[in-house]
Protein backbone atom coordinates (compact mmCIF):
# COMPACT_ATOMS: atom_id res chain seq x y z
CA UNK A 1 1.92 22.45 5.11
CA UNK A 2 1.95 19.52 7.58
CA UNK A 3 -0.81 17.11 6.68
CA UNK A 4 -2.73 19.07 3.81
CA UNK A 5 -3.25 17.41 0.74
CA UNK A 6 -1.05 18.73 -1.84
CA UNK A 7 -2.50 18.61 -5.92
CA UNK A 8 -1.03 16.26 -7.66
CA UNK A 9 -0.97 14.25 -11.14
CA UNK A 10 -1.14 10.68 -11.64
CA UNK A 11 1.21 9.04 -14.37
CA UNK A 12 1.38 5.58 -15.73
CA UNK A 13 4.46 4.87 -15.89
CA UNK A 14 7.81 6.81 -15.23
CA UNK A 15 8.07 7.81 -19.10
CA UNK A 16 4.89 9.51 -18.83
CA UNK A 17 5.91 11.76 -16.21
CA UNK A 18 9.70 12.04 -18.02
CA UNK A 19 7.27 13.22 -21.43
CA UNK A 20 4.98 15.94 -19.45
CA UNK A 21 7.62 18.72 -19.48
CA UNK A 22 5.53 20.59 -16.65
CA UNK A 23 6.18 17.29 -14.30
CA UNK A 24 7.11 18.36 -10.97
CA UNK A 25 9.96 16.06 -9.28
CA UNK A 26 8.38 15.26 -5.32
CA UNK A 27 10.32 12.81 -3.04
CA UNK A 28 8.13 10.62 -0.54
CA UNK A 29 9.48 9.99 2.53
CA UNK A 30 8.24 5.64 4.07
CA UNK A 31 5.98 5.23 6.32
CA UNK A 32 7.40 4.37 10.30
CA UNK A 33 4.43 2.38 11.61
CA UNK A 34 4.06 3.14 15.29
CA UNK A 35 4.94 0.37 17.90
CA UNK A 36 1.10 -0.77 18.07
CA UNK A 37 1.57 -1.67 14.67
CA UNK A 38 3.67 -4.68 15.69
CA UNK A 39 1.75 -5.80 18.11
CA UNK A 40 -1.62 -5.70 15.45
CA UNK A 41 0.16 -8.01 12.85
CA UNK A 42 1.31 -10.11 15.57
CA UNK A 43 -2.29 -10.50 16.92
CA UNK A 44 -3.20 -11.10 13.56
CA UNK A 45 -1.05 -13.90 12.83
CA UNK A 46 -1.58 -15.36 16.21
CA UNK A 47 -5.53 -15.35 16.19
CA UNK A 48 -5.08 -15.66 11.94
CA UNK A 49 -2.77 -18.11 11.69
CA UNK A 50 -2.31 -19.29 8.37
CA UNK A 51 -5.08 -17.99 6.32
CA UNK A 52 -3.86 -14.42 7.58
CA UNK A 53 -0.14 -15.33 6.04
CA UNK A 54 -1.73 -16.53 3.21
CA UNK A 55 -3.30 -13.31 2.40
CA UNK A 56 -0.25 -11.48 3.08
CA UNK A 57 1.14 -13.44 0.59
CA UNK A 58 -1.39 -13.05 -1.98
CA UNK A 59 -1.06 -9.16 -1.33
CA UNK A 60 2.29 -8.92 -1.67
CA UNK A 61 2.44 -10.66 -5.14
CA UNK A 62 -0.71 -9.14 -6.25
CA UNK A 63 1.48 -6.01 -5.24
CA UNK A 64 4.99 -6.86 -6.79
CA UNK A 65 3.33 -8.18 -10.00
CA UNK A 66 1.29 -5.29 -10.28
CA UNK A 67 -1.91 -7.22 -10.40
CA UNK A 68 -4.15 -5.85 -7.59
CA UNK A 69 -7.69 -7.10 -9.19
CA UNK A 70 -7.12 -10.68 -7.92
CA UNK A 71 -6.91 -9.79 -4.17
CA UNK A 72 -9.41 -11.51 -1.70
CA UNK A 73 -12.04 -9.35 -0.71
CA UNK A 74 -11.16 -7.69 3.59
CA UNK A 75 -12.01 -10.17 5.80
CA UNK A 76 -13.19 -7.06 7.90
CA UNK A 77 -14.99 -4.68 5.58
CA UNK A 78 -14.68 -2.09 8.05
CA UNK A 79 -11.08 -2.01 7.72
CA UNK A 80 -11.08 -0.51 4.47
């Protein structure tokens, strides 16, 4: 098992998978980010400053409203 990829179907919505009765219930354990993580954002927002809040903020309501197609484009491509 470990990292394979495992088949899976996408659903809309939580009543679509409810409606497929051959829906298969999977729980998905968060992500830990690794201690280098930390110290990436907080390079970010040093050398960033407040354009790279701003886009945090932008993500995270494009995110929570469910409304990805208005994000900015990567600021490095690359990073995709």
């Amino acid at each position: 098992m470990g990292d394979d990829p495992i088949p899976c179907d996408l659903y809309p919505s939580v009543e679509a998978v409810i409606a497929d009765p051959d829906h298969y219930g999977v729980a998905v354990s968060p992500w830990y980010p690794p201690p280098e993580f930390l110290v990436q954002i907080r390079d970010a927002v040093r050398y960033g400053g407040t354009e790279f809040l701003d886009l945090i903020v932008q993500a995270s309501e494009a995110i929570t409203t469910r409304n990805e197609g208005n994000l900015a484009d990567p600021i490095d491509p690359n990073s995709i």
